[in-house]
Protein backbone atom coordinates (compact mmCIF):
# COMPACT_ATOMS: atom_id res chain seq x y z
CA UNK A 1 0.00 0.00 0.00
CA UNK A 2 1.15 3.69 -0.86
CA UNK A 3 -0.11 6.40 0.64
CA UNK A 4 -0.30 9.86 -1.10
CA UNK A 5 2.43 10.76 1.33
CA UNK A 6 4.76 7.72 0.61
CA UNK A 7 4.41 8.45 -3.03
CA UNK A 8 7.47 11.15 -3.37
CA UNK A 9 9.48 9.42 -1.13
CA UNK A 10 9.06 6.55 -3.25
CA UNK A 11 9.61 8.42 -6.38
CA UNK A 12 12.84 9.88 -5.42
CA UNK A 13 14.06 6.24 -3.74
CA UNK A 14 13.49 4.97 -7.51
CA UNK A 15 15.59 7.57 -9.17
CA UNK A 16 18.52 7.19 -6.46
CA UNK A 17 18.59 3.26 -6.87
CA UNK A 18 18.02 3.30 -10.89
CA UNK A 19 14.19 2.53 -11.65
CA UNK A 20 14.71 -0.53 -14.20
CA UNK A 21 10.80 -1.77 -14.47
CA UNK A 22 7.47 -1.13 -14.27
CA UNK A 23 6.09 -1.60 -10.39
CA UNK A 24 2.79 -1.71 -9.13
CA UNK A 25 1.21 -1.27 -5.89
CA UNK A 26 -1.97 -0.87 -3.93
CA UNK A 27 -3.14 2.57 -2.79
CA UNK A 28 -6.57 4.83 -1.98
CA UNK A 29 -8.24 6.55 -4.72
CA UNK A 30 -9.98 9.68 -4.73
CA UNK A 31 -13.23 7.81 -3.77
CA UNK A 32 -11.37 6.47 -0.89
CA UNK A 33 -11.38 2.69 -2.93
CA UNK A 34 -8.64 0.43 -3.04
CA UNK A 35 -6.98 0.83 -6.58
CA UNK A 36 -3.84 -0.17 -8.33
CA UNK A 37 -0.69 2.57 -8.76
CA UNK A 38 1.61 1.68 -11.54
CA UNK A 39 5.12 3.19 -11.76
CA UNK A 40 6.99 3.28 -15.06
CA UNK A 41 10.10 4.47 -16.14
CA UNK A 42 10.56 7.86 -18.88
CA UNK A 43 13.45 8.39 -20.96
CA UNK A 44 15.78 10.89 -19.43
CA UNK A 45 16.73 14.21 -21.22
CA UNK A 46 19.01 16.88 -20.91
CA UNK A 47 18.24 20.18 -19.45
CA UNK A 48 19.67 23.74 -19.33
CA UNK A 49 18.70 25.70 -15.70
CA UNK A 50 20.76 28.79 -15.48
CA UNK A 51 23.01 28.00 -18.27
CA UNK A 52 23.99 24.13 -16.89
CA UNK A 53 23.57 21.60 -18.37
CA UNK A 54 21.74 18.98 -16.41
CA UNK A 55 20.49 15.03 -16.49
CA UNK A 56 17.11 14.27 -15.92
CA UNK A 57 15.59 10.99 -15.09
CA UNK A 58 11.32 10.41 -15.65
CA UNK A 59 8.80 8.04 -13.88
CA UNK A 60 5.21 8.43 -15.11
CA UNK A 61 2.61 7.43 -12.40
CA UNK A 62 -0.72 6.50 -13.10
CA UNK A 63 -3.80 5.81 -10.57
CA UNK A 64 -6.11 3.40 -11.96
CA UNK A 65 -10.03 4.73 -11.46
CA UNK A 66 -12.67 2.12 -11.59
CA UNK A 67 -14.39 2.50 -14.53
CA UNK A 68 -12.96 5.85 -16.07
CA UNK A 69 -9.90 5.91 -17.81
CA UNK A 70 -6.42 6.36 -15.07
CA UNK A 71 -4.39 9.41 -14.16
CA UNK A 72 -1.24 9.87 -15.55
CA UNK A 73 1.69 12.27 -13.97
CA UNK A 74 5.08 12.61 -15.68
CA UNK A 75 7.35 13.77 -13.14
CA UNK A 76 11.23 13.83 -14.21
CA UNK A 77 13.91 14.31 -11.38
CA UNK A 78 17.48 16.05 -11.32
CA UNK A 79 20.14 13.59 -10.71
CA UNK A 80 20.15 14.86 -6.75
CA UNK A 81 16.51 13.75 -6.16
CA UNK A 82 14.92 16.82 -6.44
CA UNK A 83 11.97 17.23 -8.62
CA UNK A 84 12.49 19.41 -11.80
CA UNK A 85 9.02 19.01 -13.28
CA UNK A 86 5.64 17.31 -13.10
CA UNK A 87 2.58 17.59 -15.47
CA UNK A 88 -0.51 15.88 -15.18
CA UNK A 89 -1.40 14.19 -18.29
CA UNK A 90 -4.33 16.15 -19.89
CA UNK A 91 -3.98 18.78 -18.21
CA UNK A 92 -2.84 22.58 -19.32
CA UNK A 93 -1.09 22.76 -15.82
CA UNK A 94 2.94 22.44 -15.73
CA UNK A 95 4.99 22.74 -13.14
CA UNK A 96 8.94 23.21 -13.69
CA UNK A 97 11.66 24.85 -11.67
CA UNK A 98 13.79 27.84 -12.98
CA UNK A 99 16.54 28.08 -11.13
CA UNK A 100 18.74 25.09 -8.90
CA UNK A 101 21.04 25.56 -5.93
CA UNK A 102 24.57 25.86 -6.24
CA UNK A 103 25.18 22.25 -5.09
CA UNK A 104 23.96 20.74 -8.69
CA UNK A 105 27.04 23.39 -10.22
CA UNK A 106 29.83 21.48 -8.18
């Protein structure tokens, strides 16, 4: 089971320790009913933030609902863990960040 909380912390563990595979688990969906979370991995691609060049690695995660088709995130990750963007699939919203810490620059 993975809780809406777990779900970043999960995401991040799977980027640090290479995420080679599909995985599935059990979690809650928005009608509080047991439901199936897949995660797969995305192709990585190369960045610029602040004029550096920088690796990103993708996991799409989708929540199964019932009878309606799933929900699908694309989330890609710097090569520290941190998130660098995440769209909903379908949706006009996009979130991305603009500038890193200097730690990535070392």
């Amino acid at each position: 089971f993975v809780s809406e909380g777990a779900n970043l912390v999960l995401q991040r563990l799977s980027i640090a320790h290479g995420m080679h595979s599909r995985m599935c688990f059990k979690t809650f969906s928005t009608d509080n009913t047991l439901t199936s979370v897949t995660y797969s991995p995305l192709e990585s691609h190369t960045i610029s933030i602040q004029n550096v060049t920088l690796e990103t690695v993708g996991i799409e995660r989708s929540v199964e609902n019932g009878e309606e088709s799933a929900t699908s995130w694309k989330i890609y990750f710097l090569s520290d863990g941190h998130m660098y963007s995440r769209a909903q699939v379908g949706s006009p919203v996009y979130m991305k960040i603009k500038r890193c810490s200097g730690e990535l620059y070392t």
